[in-house]
PDB file of N, CA and C in Angstrom:
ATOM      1  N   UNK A   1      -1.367  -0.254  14.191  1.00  0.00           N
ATOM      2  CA  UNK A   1      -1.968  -1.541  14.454  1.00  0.00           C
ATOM      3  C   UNK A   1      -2.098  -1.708  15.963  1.00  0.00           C
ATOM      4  N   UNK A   2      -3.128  -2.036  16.191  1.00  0.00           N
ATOM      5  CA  UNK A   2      -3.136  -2.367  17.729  1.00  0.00           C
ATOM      6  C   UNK A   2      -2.823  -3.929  18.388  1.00  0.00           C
ATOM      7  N   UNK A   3      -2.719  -4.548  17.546  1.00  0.00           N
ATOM      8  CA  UNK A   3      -1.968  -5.594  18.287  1.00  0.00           C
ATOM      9  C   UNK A   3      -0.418  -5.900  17.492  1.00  0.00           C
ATOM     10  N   UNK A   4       0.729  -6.849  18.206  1.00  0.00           N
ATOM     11  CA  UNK A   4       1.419  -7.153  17.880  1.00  0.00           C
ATOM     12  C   UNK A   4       1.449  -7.760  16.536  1.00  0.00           C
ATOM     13  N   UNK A   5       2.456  -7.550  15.571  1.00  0.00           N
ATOM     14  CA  UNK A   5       2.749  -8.451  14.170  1.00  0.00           C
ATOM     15  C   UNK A   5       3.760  -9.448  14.558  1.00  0.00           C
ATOM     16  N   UNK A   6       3.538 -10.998  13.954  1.00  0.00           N
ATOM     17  CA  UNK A   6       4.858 -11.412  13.658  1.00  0.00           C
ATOM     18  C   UNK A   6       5.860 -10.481  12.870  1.00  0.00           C
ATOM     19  N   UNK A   7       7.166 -11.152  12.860  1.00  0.00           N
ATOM     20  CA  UNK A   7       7.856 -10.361  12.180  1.00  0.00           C
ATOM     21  C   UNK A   7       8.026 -10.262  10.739  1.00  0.00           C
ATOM     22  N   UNK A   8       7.159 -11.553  10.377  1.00  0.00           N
ATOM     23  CA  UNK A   8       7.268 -11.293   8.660  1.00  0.00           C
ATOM     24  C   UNK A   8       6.320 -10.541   8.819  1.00  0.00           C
ATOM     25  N   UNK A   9       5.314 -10.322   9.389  1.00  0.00           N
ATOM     26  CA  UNK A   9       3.987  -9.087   8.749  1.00  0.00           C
ATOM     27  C   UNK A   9       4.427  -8.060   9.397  1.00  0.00           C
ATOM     28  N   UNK A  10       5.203  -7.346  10.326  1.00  0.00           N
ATOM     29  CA  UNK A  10       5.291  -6.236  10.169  1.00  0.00           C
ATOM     30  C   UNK A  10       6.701  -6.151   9.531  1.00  0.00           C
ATOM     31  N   UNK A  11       7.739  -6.851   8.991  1.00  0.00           N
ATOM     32  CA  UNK A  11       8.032  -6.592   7.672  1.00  0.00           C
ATOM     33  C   UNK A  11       7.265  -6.180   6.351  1.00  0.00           C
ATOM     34  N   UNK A  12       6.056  -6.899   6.457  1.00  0.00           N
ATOM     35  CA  UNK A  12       5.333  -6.587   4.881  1.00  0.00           C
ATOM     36  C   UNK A  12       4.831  -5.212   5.511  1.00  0.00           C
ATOM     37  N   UNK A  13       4.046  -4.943   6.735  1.00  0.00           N
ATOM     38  CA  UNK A  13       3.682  -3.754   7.354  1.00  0.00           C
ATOM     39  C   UNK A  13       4.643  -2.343   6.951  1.00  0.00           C
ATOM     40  N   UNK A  14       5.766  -2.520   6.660  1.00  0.00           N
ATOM     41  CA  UNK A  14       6.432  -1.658   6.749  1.00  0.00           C
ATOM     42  C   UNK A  14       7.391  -1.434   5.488  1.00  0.00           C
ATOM     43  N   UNK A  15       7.002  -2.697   4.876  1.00  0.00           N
ATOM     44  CA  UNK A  15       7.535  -2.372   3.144  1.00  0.00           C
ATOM     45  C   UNK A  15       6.111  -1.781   2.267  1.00  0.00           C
ATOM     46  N   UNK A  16       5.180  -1.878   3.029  1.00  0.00           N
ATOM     47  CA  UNK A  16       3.828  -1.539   2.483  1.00  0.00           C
ATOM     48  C   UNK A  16       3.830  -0.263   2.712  1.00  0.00           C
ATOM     49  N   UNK A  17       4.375   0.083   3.693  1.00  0.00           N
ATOM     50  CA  UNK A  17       4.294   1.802   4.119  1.00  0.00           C
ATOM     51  C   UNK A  17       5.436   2.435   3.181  1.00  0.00           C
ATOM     52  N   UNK A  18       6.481   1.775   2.935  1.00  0.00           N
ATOM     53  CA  UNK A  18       7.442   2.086   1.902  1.00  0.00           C
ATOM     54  C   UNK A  18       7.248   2.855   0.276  1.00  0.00           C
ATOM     55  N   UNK A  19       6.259   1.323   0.640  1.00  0.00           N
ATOM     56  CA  UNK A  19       5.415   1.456  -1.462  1.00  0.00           C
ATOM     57  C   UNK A  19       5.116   2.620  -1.416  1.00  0.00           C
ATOM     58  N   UNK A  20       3.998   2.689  -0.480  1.00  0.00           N
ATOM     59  CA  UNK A  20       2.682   3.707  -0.615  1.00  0.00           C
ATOM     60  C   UNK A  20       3.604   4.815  -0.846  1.00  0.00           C
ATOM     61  N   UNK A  21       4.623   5.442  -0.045  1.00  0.00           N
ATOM     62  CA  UNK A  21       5.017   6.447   0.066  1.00  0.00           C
ATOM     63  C   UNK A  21       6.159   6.860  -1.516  1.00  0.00           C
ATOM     64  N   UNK A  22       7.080   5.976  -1.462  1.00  0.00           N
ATOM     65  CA  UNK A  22       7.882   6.107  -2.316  1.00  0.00           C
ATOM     66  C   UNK A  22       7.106   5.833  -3.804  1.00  0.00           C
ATOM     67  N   UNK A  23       6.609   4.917  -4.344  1.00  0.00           N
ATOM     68  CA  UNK A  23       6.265   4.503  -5.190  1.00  0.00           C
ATOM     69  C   UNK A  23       4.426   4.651  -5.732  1.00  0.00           C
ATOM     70  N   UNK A  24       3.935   4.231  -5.012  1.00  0.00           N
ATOM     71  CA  UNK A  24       2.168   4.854  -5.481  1.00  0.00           C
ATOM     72  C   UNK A  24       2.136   6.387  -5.038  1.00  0.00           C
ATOM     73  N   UNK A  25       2.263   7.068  -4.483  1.00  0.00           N
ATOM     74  CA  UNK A  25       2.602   8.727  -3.749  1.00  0.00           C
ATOM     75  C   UNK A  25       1.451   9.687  -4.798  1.00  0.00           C
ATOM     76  N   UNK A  26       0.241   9.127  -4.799  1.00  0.00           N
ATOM     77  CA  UNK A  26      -0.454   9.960  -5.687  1.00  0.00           C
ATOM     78  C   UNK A  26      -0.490  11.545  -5.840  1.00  0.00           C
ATOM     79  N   UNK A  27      -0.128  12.196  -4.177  1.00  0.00           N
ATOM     80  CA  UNK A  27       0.018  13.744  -4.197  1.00  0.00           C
ATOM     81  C   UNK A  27       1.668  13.930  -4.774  1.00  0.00           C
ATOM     82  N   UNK A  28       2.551  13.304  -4.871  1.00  0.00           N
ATOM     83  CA  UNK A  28       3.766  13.747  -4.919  1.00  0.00           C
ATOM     84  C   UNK A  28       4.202  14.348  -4.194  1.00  0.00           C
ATOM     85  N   UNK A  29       4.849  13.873  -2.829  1.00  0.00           N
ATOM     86  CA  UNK A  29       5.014  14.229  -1.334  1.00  0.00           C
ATOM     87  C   UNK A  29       6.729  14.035  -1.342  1.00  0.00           C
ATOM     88  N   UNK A  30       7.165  12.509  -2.005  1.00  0.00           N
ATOM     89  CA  UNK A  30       8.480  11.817  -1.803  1.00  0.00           C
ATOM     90  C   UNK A  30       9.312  12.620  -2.059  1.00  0.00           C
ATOM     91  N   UNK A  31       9.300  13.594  -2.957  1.00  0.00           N
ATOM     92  CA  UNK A  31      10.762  13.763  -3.762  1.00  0.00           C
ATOM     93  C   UNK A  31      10.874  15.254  -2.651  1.00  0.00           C
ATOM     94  N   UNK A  32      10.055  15.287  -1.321  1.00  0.00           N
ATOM     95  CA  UNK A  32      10.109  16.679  -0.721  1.00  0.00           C
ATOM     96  C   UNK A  32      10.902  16.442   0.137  1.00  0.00           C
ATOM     97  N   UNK A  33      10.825  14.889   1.075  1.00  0.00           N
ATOM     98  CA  UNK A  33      11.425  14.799   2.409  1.00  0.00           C
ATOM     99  C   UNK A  33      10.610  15.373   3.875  1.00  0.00           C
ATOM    100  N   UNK A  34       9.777  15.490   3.125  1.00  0.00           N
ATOM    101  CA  UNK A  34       8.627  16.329   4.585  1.00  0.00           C
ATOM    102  C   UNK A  34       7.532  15.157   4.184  1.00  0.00           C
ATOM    103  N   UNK A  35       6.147  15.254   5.356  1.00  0.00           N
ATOM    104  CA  UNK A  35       5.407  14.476   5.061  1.00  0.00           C
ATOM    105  C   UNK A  35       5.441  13.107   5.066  1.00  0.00           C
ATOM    106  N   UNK A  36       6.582  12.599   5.769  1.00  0.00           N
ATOM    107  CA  UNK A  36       6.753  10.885   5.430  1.00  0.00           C
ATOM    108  C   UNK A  36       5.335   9.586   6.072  1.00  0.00           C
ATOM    109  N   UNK A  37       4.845  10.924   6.604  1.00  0.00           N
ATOM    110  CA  UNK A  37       3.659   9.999   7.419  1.00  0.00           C
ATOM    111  C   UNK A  37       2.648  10.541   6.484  1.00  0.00           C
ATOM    112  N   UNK A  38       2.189  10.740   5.463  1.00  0.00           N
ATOM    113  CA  UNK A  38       0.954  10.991   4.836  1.00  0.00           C
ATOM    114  C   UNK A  38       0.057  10.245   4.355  1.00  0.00           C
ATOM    115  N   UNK A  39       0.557   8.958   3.774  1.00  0.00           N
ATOM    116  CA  UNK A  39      -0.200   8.077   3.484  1.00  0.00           C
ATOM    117  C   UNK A  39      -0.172   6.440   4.498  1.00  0.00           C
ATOM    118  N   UNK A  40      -0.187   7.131   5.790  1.00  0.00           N
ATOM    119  CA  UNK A  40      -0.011   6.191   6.712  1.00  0.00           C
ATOM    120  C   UNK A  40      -1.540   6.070   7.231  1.00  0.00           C
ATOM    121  N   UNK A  41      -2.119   6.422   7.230  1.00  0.00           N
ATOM    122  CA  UNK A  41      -3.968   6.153   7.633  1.00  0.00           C
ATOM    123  C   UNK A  41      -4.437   5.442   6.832  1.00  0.00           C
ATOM    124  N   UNK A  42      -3.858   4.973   5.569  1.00  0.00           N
ATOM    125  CA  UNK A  42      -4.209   3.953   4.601  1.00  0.00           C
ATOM    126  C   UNK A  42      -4.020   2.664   4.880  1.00  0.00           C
ATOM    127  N   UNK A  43      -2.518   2.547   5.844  1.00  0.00           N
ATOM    128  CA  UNK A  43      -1.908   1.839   5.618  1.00  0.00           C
ATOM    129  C   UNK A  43      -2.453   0.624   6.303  1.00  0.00           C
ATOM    130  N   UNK A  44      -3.196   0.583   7.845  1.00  0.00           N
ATOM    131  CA  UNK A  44      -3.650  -0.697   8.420  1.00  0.00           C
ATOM    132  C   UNK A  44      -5.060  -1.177   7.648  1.00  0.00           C
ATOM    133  N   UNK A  45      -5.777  -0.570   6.695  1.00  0.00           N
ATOM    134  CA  UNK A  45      -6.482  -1.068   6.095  1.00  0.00           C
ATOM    135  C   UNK A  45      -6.309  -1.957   4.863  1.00  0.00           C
ATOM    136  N   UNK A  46      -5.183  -1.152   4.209  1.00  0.00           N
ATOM    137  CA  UNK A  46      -4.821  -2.008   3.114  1.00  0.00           C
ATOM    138  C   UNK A  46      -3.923  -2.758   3.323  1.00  0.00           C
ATOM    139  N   UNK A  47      -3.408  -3.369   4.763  1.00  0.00           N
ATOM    140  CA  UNK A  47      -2.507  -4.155   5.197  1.00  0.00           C
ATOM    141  C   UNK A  47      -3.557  -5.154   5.431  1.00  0.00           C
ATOM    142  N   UNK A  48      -4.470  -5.107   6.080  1.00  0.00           N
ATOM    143  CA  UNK A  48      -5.378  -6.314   6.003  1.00  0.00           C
ATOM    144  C   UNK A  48      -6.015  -6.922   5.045  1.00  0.00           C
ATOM    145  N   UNK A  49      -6.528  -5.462   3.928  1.00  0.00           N
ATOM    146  CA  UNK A  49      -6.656  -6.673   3.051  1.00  0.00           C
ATOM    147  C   UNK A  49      -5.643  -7.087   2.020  1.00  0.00           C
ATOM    148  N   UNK A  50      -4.689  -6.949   2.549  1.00  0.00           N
ATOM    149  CA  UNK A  50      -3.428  -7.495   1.649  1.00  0.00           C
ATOM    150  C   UNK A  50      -3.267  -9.015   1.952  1.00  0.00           C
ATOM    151  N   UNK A  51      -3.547  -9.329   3.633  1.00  0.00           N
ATOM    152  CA  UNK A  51      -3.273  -9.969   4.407  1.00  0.00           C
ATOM    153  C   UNK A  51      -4.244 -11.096   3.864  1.00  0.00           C
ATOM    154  N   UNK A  52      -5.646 -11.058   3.304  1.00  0.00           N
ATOM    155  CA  UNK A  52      -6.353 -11.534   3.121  1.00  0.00           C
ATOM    156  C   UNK A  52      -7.284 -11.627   1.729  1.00  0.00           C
ATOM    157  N   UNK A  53      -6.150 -11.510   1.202  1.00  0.00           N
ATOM    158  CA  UNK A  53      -6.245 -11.083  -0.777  1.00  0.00           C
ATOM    159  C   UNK A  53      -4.965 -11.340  -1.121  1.00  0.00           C
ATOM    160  N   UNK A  54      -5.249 -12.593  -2.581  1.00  0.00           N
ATOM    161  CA  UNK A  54      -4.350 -12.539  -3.548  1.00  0.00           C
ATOM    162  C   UNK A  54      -4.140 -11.799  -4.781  1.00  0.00           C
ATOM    163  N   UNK A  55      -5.389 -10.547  -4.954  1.00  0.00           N
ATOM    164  CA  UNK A  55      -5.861 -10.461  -5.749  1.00  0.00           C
ATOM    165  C   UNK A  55      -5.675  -9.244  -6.547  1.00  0.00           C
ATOM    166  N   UNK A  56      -4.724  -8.950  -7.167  1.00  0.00           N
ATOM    167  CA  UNK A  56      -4.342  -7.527  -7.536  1.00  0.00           C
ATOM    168  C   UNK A  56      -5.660  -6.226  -7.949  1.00  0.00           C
ATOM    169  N   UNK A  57      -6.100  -6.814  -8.342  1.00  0.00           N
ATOM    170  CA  UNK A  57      -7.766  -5.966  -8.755  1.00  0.00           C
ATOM    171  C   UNK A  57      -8.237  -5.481  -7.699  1.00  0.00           C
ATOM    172  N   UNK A  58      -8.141  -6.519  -6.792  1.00  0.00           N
ATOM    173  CA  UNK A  58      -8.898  -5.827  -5.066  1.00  0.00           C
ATOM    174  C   UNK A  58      -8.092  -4.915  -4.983  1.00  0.00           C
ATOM    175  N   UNK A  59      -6.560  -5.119  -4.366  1.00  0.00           N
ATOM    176  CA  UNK A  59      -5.572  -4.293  -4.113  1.00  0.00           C
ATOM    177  C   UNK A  59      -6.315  -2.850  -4.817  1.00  0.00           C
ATOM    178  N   UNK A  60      -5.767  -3.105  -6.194  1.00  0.00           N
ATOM    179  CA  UNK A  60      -6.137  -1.973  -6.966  1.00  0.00           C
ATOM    180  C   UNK A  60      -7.473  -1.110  -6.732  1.00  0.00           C
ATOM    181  N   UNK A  61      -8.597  -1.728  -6.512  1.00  0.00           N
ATOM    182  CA  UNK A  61      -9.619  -1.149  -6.411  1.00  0.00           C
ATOM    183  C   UNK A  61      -9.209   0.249  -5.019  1.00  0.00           C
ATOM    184  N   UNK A  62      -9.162  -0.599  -3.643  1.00  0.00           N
ATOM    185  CA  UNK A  62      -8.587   0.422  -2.405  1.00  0.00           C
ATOM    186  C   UNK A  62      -8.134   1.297  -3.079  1.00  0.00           C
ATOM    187  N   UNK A  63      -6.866   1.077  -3.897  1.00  0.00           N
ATOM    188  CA  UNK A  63      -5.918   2.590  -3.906  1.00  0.00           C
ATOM    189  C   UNK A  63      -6.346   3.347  -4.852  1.00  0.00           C
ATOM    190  N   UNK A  64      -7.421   2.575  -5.939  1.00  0.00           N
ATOM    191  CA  UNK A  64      -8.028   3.486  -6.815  1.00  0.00           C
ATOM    192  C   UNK A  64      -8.973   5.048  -6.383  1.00  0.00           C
ATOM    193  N   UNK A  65      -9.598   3.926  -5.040  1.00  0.00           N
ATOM    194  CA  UNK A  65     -10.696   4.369  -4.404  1.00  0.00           C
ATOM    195  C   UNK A  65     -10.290   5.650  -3.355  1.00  0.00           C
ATOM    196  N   UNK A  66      -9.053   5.364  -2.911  1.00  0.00           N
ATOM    197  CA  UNK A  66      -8.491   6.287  -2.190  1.00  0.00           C
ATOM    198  C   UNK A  66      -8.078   7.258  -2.740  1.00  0.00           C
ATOM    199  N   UNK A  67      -7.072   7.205  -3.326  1.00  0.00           N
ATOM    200  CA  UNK A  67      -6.870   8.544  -5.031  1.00  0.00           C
ATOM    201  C   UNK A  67      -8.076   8.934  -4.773  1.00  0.00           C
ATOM    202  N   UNK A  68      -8.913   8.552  -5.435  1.00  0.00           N
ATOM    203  CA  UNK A  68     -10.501   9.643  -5.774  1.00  0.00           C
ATOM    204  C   UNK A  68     -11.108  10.112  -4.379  1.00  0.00           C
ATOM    205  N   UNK A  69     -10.935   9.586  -3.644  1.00  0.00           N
ATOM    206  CA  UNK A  69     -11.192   9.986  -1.790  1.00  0.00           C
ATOM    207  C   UNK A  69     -10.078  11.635  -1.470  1.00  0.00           C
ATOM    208  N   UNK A  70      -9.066  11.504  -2.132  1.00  0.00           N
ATOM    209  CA  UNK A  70      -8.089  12.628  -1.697  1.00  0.00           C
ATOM    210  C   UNK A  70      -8.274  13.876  -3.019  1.00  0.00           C
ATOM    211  N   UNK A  71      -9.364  13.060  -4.218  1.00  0.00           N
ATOM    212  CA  UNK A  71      -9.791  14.221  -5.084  1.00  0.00           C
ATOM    213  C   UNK A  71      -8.321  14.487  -5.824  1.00  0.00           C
ATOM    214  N   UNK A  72      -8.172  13.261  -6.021  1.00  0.00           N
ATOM    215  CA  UNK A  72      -7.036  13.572  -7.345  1.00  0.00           C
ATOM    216  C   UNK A  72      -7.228  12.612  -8.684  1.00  0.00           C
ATOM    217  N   UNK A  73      -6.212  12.777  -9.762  1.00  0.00           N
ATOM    218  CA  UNK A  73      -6.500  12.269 -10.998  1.00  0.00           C
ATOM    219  C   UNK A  73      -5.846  10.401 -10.793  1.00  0.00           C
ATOM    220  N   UNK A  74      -7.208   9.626 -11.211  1.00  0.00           N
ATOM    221  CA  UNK A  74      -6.635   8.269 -10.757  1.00  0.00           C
ATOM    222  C   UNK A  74      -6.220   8.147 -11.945  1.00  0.00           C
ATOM    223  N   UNK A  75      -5.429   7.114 -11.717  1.00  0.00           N
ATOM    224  CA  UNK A  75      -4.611   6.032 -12.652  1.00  0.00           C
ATOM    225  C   UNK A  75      -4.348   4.794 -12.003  1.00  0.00           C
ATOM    226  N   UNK A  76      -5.427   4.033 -12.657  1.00  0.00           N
ATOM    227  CA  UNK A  76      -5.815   2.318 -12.808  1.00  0.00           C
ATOM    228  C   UNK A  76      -4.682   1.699 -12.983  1.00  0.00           C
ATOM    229  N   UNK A  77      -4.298   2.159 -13.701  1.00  0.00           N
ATOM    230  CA  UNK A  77      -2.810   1.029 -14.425  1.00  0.00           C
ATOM    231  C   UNK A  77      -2.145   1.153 -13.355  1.00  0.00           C
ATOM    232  N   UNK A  78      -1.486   2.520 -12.881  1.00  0.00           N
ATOM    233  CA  UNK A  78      -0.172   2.455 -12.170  1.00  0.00           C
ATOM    234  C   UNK A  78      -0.842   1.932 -10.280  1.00  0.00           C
ATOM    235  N   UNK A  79      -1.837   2.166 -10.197  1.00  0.00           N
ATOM    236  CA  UNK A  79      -2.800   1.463  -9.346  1.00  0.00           C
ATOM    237  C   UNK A  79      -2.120   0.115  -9.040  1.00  0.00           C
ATOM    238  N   UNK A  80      -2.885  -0.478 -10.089  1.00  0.00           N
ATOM    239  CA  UNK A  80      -2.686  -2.052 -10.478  1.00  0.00           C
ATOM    240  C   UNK A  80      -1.183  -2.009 -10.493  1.00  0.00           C
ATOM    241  N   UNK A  81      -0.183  -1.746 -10.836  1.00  0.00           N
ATOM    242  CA  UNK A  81       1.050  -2.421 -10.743  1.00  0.00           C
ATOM    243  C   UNK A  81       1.991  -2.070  -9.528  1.00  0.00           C
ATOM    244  N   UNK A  82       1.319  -1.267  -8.842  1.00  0.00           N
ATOM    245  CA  UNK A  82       1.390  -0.658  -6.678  1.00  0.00           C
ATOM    246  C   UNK A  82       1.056  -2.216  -6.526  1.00  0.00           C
ATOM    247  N   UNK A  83      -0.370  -2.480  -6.455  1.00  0.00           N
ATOM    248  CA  UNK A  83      -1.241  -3.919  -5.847  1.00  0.00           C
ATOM    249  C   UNK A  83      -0.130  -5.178  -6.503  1.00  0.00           C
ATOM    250  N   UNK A  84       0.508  -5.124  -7.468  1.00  0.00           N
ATOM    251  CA  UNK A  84       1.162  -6.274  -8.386  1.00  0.00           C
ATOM    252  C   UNK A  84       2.323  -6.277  -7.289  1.00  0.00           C
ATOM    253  N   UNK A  85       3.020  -5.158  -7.158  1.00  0.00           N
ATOM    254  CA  UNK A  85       4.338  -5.051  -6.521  1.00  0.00           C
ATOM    255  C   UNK A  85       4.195  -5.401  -4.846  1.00  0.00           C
ATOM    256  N   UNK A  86       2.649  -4.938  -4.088  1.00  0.00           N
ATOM    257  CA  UNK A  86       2.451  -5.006  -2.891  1.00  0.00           C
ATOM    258  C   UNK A  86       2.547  -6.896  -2.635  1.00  0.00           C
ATOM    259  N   UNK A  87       2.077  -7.616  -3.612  1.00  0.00           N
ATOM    260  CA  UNK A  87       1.655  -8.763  -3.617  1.00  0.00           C
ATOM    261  C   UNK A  87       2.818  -9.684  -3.848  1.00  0.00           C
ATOM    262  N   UNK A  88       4.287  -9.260  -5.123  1.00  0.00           N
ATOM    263  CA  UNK A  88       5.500  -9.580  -5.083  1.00  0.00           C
ATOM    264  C   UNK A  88       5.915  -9.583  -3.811  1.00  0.00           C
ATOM    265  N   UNK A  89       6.037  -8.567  -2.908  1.00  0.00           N
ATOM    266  CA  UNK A  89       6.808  -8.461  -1.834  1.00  0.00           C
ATOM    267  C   UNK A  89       5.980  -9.490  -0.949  1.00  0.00           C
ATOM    268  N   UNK A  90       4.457  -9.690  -0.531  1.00  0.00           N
ATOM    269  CA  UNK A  90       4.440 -10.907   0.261  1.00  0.00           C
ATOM    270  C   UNK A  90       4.396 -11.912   0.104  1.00  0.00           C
ATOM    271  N   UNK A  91       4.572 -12.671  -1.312  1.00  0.00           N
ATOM    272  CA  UNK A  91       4.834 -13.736  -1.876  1.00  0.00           C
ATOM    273  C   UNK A  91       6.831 -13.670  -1.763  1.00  0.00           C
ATOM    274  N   UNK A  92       7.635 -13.032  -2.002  1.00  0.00           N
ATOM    275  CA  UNK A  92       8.601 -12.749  -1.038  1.00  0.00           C
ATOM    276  C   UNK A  92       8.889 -13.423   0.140  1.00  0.00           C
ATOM    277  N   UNK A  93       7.984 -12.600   0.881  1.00  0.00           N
ATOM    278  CA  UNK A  93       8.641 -12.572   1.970  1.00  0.00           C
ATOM    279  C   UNK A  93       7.557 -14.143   2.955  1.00  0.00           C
ATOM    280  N   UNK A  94       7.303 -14.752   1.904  1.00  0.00           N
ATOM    281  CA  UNK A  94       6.320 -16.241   2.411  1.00  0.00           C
ATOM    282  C   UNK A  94       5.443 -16.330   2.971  1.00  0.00           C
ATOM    283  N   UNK A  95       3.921 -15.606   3.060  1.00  0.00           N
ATOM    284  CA  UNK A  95       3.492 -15.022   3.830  1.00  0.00           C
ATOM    285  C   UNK A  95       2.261 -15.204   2.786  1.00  0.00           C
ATOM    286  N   UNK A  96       1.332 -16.531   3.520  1.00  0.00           N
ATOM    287  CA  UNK A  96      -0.062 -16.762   3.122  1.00  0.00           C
ATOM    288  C   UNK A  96      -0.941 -16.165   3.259  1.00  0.00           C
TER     289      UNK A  96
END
């Protein structure tokens, strides 16, 4: 990001980088310990529109869209419940 976050958004900034990695991980990178930066070029895009979406479908759409961008097998559902969980955590953490 090129400018400064408050600290609740680069809290969500950085539980978002969490998800992606641990939990949506479409290549299966996590369980290696190498690679922890791989799905970090995703991350200031779909931080904004996280920032500016309530909307799990949107969410979902990005990471759908990205999966098929890296030429792997999508899955909508588990998509959608990444965007469900991205959206728990900034309703969390109070953050309009």
């Amino acid at each position: 990001m090129g400018h400064k976050l408050p600290p609740e958004q680069l809290e969500l900034y950085k539980r978002i980088d969490e998800i992606l990695y641990y939990k949506w991980d479409p290549i299966g990178v996590s369980d290696s310990g190498w690679a922890r930066d791989e799905y970090q070029s995703y991350l200031p895009q779909l931080f904004s529109l996280v920032m500016k979406s309530q909307s799990p479908q949107e969410i979902c759409k990005y990471l759908t869209e990205s999966t098929q961008y890296m030429g792997l097998q999508l899955s909508r559902d588990h998509d959608l419940a990444i965007a469900k969980l991205i959206l728990e955590v900034k309703d969390s953490l109070d953050i309009e």
